[in-house]
Structures are given as C-alpha cells and as structure tokens.
N, C-alpha and C. Protein backbone atom coordinates (compact mmCIF):
# COMPACT_ATOMS: atom_id res chain seq x y z
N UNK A 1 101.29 -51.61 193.83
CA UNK A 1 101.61 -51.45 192.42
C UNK A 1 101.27 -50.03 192.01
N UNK A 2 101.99 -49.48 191.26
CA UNK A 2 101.76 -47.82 190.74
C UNK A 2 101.88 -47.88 189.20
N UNK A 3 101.80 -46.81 188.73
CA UNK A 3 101.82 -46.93 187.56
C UNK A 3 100.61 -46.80 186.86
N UNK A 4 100.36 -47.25 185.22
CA UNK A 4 99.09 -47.72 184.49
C UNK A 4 98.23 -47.93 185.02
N UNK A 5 99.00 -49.28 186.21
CA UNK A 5 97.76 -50.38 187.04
C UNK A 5 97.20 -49.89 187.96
N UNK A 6 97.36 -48.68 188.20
CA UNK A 6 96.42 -48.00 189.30
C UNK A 6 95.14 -48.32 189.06
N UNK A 7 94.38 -48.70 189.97
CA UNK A 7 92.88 -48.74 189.85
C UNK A 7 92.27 -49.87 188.91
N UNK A 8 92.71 -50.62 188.30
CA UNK A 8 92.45 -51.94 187.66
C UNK A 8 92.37 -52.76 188.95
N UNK A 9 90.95 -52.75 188.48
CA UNK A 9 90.40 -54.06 189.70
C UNK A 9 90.44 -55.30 189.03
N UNK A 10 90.27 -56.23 190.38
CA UNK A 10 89.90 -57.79 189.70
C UNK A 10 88.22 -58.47 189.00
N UNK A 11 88.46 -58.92 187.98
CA UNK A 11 87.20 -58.81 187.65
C UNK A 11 85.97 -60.37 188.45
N UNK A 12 87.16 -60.70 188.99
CA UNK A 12 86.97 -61.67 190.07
C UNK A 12 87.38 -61.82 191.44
N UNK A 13 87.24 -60.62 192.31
CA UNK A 13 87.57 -60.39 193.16
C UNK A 13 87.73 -61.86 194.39
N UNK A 14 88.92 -61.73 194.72
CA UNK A 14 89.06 -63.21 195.81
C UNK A 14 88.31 -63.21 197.26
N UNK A 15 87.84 -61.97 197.31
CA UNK A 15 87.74 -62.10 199.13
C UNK A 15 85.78 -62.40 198.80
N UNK A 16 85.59 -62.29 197.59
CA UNK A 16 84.01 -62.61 197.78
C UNK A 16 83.81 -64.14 197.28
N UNK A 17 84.95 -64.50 197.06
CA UNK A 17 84.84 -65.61 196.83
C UNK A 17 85.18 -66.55 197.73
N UNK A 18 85.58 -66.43 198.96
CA UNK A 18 86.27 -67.43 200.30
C UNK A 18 84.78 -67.17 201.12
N UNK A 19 84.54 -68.58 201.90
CA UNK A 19 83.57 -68.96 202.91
C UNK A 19 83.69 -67.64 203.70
N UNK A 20 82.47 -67.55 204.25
CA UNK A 20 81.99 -66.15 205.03
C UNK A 20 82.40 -66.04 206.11
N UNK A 21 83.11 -66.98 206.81
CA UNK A 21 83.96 -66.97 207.79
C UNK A 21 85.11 -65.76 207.65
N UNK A 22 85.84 -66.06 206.51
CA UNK A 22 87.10 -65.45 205.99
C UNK A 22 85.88 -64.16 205.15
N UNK A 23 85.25 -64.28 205.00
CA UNK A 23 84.74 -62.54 204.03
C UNK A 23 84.56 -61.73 205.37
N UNK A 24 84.26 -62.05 206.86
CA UNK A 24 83.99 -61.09 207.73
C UNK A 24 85.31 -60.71 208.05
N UNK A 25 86.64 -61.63 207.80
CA UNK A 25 87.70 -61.14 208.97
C UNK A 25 88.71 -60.32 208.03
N UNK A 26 89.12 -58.65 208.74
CA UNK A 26 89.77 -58.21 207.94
C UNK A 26 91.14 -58.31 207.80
N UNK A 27 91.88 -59.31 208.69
CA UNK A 27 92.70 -59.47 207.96
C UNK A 27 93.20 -60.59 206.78
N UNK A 28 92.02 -61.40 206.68
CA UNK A 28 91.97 -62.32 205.07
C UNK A 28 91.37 -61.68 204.26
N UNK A 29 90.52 -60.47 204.59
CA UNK A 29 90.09 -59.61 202.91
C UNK A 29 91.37 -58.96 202.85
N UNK A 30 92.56 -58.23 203.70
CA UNK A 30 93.25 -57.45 203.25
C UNK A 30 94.43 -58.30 202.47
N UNK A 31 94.39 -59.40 202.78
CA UNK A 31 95.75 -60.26 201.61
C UNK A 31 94.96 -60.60 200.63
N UNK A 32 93.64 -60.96 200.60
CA UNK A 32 93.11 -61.13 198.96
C UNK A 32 93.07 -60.12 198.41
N UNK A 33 92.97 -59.04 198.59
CA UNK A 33 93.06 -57.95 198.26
C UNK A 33 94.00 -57.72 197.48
N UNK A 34 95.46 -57.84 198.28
CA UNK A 34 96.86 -57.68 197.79
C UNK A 34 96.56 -58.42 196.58
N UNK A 35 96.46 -59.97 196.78
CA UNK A 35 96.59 -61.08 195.69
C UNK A 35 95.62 -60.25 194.51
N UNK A 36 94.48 -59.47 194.99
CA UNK A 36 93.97 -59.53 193.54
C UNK A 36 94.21 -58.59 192.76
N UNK A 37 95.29 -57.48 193.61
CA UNK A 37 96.41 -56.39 192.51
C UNK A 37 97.22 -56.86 191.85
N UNK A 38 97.83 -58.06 192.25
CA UNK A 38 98.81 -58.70 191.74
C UNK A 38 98.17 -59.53 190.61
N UNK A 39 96.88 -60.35 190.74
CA UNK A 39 96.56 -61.08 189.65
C UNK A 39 95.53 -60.05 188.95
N UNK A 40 94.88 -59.11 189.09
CA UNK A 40 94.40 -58.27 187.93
C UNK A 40 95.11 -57.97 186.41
N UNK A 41 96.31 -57.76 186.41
CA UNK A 41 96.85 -58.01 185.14
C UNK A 41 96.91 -59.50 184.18
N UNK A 42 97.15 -60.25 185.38
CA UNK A 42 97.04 -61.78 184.53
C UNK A 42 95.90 -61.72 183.97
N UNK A 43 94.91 -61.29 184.97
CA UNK A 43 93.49 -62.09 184.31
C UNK A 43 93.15 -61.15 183.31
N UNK A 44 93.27 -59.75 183.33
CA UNK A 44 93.05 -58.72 181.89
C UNK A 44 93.84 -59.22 180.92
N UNK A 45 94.77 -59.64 181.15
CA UNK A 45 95.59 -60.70 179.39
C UNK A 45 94.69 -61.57 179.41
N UNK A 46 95.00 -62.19 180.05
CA UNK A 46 94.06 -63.40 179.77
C UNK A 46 92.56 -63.27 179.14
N UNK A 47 91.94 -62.70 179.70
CA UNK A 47 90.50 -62.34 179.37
C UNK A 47 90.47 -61.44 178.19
N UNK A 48 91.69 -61.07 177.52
CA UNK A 48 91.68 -59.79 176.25
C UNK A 48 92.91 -61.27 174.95
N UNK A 49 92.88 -62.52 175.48
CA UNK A 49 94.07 -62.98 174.86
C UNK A 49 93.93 -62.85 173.24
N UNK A 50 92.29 -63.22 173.10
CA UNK A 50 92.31 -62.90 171.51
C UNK A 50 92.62 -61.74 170.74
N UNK A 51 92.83 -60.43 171.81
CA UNK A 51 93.24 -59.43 171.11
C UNK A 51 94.51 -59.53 170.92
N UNK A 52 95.99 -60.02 171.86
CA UNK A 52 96.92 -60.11 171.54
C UNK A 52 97.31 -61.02 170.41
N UNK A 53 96.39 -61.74 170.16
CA UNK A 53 96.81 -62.12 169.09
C UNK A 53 96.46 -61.67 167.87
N UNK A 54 95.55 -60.86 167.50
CA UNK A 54 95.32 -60.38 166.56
C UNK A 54 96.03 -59.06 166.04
N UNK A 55 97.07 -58.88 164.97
CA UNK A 55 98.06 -58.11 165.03
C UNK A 55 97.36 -56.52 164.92
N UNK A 56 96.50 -56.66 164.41
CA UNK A 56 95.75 -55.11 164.11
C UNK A 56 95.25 -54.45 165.78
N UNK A 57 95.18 -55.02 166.37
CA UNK A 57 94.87 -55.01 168.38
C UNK A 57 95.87 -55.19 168.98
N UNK A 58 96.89 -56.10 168.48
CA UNK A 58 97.70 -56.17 169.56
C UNK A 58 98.34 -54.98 169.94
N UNK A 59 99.72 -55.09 171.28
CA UNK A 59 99.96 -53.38 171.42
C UNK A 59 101.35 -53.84 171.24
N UNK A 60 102.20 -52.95 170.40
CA UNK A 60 103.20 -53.04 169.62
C UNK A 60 104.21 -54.01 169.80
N UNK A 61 104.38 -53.81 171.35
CA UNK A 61 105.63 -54.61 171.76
C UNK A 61 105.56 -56.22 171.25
N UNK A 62 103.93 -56.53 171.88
CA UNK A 62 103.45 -58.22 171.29
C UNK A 62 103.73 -58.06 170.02
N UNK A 63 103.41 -57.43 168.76
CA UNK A 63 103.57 -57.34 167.48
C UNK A 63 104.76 -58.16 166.83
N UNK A 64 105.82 -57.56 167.60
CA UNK A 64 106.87 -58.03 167.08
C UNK A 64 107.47 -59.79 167.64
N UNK A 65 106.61 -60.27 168.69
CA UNK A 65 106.47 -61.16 169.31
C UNK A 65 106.13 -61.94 167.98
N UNK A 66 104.69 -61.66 167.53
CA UNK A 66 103.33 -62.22 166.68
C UNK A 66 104.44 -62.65 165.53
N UNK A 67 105.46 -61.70 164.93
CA UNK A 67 106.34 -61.90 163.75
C UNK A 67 107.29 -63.18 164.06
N UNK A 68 107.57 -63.20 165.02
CA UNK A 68 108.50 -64.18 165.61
C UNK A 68 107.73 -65.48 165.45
N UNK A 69 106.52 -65.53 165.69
CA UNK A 69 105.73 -66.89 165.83
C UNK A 69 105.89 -67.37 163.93
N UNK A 70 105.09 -66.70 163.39
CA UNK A 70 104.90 -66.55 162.00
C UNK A 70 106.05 -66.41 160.92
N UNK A 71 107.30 -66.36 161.58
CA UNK A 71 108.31 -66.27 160.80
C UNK A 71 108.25 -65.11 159.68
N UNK A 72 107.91 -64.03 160.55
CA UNK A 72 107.79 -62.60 159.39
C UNK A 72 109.52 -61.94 159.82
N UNK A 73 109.81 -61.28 158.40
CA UNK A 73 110.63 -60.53 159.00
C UNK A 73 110.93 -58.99 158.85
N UNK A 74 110.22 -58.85 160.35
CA UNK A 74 110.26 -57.18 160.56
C UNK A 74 110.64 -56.48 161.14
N UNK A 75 111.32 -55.53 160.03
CA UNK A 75 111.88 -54.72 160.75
C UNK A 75 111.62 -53.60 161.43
N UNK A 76 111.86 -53.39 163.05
CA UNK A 76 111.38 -52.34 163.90
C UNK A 76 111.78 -51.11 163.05
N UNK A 77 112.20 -50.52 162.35
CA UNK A 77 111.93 -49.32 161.98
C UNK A 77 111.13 -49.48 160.94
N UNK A 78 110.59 -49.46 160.94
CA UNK A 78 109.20 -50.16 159.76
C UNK A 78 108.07 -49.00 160.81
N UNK A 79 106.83 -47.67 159.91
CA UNK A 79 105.87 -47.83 160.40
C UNK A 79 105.53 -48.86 161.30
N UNK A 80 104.41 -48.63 162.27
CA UNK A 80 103.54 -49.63 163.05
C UNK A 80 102.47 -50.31 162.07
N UNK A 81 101.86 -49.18 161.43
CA UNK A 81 101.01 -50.31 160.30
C UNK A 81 101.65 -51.29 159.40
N UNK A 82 102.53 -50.88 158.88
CA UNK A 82 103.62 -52.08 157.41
C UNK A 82 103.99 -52.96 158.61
N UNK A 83 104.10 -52.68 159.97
CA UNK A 83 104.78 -54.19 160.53
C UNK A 83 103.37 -55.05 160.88
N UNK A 84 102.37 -53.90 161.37
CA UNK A 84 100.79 -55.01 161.76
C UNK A 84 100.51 -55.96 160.39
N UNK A 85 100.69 -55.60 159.41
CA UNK A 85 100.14 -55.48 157.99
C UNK A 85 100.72 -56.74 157.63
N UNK A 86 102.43 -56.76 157.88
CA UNK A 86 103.10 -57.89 157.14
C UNK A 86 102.71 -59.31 158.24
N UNK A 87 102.64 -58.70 159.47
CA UNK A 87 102.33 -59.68 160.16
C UNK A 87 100.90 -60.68 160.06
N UNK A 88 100.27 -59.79 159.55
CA UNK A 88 98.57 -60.32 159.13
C UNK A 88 98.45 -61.16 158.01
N UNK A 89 99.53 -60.74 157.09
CA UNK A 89 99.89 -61.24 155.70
C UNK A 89 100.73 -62.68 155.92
N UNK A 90 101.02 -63.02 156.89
CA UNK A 90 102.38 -63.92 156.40
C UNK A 90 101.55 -65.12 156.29
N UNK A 91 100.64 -65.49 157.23
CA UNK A 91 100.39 -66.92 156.84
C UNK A 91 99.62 -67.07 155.79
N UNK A 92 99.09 -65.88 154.88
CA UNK A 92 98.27 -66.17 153.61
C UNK A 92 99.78 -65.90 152.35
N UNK A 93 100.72 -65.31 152.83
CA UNK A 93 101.90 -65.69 152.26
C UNK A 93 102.50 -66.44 152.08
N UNK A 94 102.61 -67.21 153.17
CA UNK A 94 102.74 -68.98 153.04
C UNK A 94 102.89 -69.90 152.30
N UNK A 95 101.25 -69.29 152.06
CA UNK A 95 100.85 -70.06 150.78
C UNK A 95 100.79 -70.37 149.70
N UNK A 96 101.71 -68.80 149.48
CA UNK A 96 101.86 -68.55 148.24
C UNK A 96 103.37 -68.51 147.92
N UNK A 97 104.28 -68.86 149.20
CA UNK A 97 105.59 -68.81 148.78
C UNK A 97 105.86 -69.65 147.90
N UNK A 98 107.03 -69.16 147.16
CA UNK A 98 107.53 -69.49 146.06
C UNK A 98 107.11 -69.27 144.86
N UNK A 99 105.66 -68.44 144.26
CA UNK A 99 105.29 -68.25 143.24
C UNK A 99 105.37 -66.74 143.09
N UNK A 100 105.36 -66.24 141.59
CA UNK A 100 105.61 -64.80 141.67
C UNK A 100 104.61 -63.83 142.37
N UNK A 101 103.20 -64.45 142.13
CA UNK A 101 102.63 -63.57 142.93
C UNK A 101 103.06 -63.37 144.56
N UNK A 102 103.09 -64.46 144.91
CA UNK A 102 103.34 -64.47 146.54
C UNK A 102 104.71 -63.01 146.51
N UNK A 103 105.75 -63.68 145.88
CA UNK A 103 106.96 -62.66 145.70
C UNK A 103 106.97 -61.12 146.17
N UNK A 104 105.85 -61.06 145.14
CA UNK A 104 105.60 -59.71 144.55
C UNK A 104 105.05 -58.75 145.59
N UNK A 105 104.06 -59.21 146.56
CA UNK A 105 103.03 -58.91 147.31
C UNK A 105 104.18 -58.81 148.91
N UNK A 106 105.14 -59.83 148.68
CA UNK A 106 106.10 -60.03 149.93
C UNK A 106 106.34 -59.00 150.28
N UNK A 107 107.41 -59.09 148.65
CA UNK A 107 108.25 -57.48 148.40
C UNK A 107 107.49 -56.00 149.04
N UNK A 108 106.34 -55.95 148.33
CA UNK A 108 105.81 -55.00 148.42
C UNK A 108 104.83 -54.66 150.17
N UNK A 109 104.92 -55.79 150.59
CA UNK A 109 104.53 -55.15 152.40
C UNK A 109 106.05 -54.58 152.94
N UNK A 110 106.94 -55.33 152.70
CA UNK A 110 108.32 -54.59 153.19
C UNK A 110 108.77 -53.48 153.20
N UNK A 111 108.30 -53.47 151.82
CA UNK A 111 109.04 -51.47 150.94
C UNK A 111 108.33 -50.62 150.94
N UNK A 112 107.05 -51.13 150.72
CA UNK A 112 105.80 -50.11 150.52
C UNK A 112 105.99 -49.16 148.93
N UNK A 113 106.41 -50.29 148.58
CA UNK A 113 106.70 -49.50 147.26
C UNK A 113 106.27 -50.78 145.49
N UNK A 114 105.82 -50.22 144.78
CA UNK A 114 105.79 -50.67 143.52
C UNK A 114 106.51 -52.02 142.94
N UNK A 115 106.26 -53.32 142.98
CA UNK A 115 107.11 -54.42 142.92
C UNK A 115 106.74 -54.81 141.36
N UNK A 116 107.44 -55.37 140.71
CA UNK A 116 107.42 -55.96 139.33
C UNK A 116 108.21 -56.78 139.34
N UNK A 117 107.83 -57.82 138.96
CA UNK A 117 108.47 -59.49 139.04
C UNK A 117 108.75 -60.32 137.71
N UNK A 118 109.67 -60.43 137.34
CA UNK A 118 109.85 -60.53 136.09
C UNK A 118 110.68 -62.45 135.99
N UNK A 119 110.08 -63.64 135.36
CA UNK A 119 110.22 -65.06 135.97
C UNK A 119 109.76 -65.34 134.41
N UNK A 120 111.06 -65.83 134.02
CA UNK A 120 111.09 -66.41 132.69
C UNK A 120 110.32 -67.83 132.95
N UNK A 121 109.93 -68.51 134.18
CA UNK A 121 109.31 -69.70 133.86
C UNK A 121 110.42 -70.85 133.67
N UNK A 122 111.73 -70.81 132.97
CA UNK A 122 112.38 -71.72 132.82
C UNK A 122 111.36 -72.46 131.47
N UNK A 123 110.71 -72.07 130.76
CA UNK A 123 110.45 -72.67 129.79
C UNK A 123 110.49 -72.25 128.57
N UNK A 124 110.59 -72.47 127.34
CA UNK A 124 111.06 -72.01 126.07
C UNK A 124 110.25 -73.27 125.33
N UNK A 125 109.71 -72.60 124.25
CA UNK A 125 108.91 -73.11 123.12
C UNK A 125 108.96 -72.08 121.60
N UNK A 126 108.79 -72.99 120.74
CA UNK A 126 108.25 -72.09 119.49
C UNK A 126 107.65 -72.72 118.57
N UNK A 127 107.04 -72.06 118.15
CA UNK A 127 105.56 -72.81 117.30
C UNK A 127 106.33 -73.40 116.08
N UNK A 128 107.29 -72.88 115.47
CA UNK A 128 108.03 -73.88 114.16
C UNK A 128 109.14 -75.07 115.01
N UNK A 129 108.58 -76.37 114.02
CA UNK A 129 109.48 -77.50 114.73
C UNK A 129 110.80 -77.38 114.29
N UNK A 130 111.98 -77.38 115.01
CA UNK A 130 113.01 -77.63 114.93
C UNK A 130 113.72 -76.39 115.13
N UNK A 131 113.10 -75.18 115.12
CA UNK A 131 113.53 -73.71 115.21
C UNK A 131 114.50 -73.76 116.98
N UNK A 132 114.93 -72.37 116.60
CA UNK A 132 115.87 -72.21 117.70
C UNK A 132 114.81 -71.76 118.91
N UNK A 133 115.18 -72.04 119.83
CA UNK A 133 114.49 -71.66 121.22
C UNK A 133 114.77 -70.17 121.69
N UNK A 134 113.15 -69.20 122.02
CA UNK A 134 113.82 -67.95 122.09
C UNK A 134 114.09 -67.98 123.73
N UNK A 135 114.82 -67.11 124.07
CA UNK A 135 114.83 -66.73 125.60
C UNK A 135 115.75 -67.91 126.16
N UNK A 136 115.90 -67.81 127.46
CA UNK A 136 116.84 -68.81 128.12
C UNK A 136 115.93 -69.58 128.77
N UNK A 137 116.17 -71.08 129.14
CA UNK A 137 115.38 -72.06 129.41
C UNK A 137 115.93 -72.58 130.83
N UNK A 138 116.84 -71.76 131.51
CA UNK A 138 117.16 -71.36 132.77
C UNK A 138 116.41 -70.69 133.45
N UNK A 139 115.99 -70.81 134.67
CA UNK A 139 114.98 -70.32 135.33
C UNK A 139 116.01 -68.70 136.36
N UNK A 140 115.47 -67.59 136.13
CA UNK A 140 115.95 -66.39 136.70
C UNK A 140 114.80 -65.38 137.09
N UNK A 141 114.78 -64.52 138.22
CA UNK A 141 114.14 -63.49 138.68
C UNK A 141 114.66 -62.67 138.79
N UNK A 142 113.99 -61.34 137.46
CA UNK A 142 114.26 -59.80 138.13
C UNK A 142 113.46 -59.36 138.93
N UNK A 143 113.87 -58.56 139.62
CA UNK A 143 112.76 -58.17 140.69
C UNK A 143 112.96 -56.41 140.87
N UNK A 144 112.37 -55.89 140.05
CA UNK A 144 112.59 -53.96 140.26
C UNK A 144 111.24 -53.44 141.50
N UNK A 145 112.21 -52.91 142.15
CA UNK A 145 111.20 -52.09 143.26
C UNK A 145 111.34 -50.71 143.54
N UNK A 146 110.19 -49.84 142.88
CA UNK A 146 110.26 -48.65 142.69
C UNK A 146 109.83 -47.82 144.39
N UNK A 147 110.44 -47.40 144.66
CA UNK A 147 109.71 -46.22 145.85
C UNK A 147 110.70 -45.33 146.02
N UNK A 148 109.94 -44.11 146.81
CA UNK A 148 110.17 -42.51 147.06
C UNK A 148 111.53 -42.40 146.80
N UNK A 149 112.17 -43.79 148.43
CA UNK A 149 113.48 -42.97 148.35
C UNK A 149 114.53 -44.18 148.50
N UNK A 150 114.92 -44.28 147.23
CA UNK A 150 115.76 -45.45 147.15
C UNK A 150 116.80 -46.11 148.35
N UNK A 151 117.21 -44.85 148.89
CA UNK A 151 119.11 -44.95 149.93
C UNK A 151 117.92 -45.46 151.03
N UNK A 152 116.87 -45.25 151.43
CA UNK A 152 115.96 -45.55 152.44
C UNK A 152 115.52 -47.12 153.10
N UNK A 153 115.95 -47.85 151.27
CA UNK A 153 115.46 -49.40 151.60
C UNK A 153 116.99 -49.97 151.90
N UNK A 154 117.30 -50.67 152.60
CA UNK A 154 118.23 -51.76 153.39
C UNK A 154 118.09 -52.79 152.43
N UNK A 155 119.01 -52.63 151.23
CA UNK A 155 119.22 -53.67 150.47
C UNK A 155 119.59 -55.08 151.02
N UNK A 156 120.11 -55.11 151.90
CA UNK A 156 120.86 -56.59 152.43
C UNK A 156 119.54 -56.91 153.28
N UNK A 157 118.82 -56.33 153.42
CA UNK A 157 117.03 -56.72 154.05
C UNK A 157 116.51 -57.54 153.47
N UNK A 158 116.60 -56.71 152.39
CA UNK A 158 116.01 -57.04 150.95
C UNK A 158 115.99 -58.23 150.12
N UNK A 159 117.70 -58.38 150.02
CA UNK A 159 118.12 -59.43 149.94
C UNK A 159 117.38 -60.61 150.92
N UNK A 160 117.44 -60.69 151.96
CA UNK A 160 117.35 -61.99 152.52
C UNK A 160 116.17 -62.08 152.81
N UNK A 161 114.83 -61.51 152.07
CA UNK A 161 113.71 -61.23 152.34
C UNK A 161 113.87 -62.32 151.35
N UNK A 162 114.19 -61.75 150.26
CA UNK A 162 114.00 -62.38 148.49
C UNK A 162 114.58 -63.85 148.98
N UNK A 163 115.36 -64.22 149.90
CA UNK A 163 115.80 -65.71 149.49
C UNK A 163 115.46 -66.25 150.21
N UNK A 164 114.51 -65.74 151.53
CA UNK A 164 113.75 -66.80 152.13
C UNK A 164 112.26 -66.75 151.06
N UNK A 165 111.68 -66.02 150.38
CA UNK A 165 110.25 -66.42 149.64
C UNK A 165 110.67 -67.28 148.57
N UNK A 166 111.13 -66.64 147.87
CA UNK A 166 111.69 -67.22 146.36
C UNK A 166 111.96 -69.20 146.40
N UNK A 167 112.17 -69.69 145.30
CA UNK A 167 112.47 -71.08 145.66
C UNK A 167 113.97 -71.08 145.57
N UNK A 168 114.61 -72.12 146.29
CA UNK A 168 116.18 -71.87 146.62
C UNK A 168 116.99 -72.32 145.22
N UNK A 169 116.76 -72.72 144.29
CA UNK A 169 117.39 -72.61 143.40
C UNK A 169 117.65 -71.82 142.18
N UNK A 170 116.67 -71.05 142.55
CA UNK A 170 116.29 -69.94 140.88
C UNK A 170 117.18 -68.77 141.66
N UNK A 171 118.19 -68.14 140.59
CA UNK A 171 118.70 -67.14 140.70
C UNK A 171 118.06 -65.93 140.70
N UNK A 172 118.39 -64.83 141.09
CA UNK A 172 117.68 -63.39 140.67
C UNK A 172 118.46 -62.28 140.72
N UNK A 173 117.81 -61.23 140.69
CA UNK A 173 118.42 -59.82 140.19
C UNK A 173 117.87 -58.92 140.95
N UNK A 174 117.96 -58.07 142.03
CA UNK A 174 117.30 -57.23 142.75
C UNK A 174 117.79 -55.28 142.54
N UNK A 175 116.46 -55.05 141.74
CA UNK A 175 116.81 -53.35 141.40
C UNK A 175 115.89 -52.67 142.90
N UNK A 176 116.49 -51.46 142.89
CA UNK A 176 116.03 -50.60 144.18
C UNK A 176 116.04 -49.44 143.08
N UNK A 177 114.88 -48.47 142.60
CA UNK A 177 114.78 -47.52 141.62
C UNK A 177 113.64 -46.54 142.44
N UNK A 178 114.31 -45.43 142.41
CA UNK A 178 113.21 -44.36 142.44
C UNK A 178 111.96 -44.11 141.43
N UNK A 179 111.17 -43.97 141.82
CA UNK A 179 109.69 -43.86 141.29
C UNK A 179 109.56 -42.84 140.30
C-alpha cells in the first residue's frame, strides 16, 4: 500500500498475537504482516468512529455522508463550516420544524445571511364585538433574506429548503435582498 498509509501500523499487530509456534516462523509473520497493512485502516476508522460522526471532526467527504443520514440539505458549494454547521443543526431543527423560529434559523444556516419571518398566525381578533376582522385569517409566510450578494443565493435551493421546513399547507413569499 503507498500513499497516506505509509507507515500506519496496526494497533494490534497479528503476528504477536498467533501461538509461538507461528511468532518464530517467518513465513507466518510475513502474511500477518501483509494482513495487518491491509486491516490498519479498518481498525483506525473504527477506533476514531466517534469522530466520524461528529460533523465538526469528521473529514469532509463523510460530512456530506452525515447530511444524507439527517436529511440536511447541503449544498457542496457551501463553505466547509455552513455545511459542518447545518449538519450539527438539523436534528435540533427537527424539532423545531414547522414553527417560525425553526424557519428562520433554517434559512439562515443556508444563506448565511439575515432571515425575517413574517406568519400572520392565521388568526384575527378585535377587542370590539362584532367589528370587522383586521388582517387576513388565512395563514401566509413572508420570508425576506438579506445577504452580501443576492445573484449568489440559488433561489430554487431556497425554495425547496422553505417547503421541506415550513408546514405543507401555509403558503409563502420568498424575498432574496441585498443588505
């Protein structure tokens, strides 16, 4: 093997581990040997697995793996931090899908930009009985997202960011505005 793996030993070497019969003869240390170039990488994943899973450790390529598990959706031209970041975020996003805060916070790991969430509630009241109802009693979301450089965000991203958090029946409005 060449490469990286140069010199990564086994941290359990096989030939000290076979009856002393086989540790004196060299040609069964020289195939454990082989075997333990070949399994030194398994066992360094293995033995590091909690780092791959942790998106702030993991090494990039897994990252986008980690999104796949979690149902994030990120996009590779995204910084490496906004994709570790959203990925760290999603299952406390979760939790919050469908409410404006969750929304808001979505929006804003994606764009990296200024989110304002605007959710009439679908409810209408007024303190005099019988008076007209102000506002619409239809439930709608504006959603303005301010950053640097507007032509930069992938509106149709955007879009289907907003209609997987959001709840599937409330309409909305999506602005992309320079700062």
């Amino acid at each position: 093997m060449r490469g990286a793996l140069d010199g990564l030993g086994s941290p359990y070497p096989l030939g000290e581990q076979v009856p002393a019969l086989y540790q004196e003869d060299d040609l069964s240390q020289r195939m454990l040997g082989a075997l333990d170039k070949v399994l030194a990488p398994v066992l360094a994943s293995l033995d590091n697995l909690d780092c791959y899973l942790d998106p702030a450790l993991a090494p990039p390529d897994f990252v986008a793996w980690l999104a796949e598990w979690v149902g994030a959706l990120v996009d590779q031209t995204w910084p490496d931090e906004r994709q570790r970041a959203m990925v760290a975020r999603m299952v406390t996003l979760y939790r919050r899908r469908g409410t404006v805060g969750g929304l808001r916070e979505h929006i804003a790991l994606a764009t990296g930009g200024d989110v304002e969430v605007k959710d009439n509630g679908a409810v209408s009241w007024s303190p005099s009985p019988q008076a007209a109802l102000p506002g619409s009693a239809g439930a709608f979301l504006n959603i303005r997202v301010r950053v640097d450089d507007p032509s930069a965000v992938d509106l149709a991203e955007l879009e289907r960011l907003v209609m997987a958090a959001k709840p599937a029946h409330v309409p909305h409005l999506v602005e992309v505005l320079a700062r």
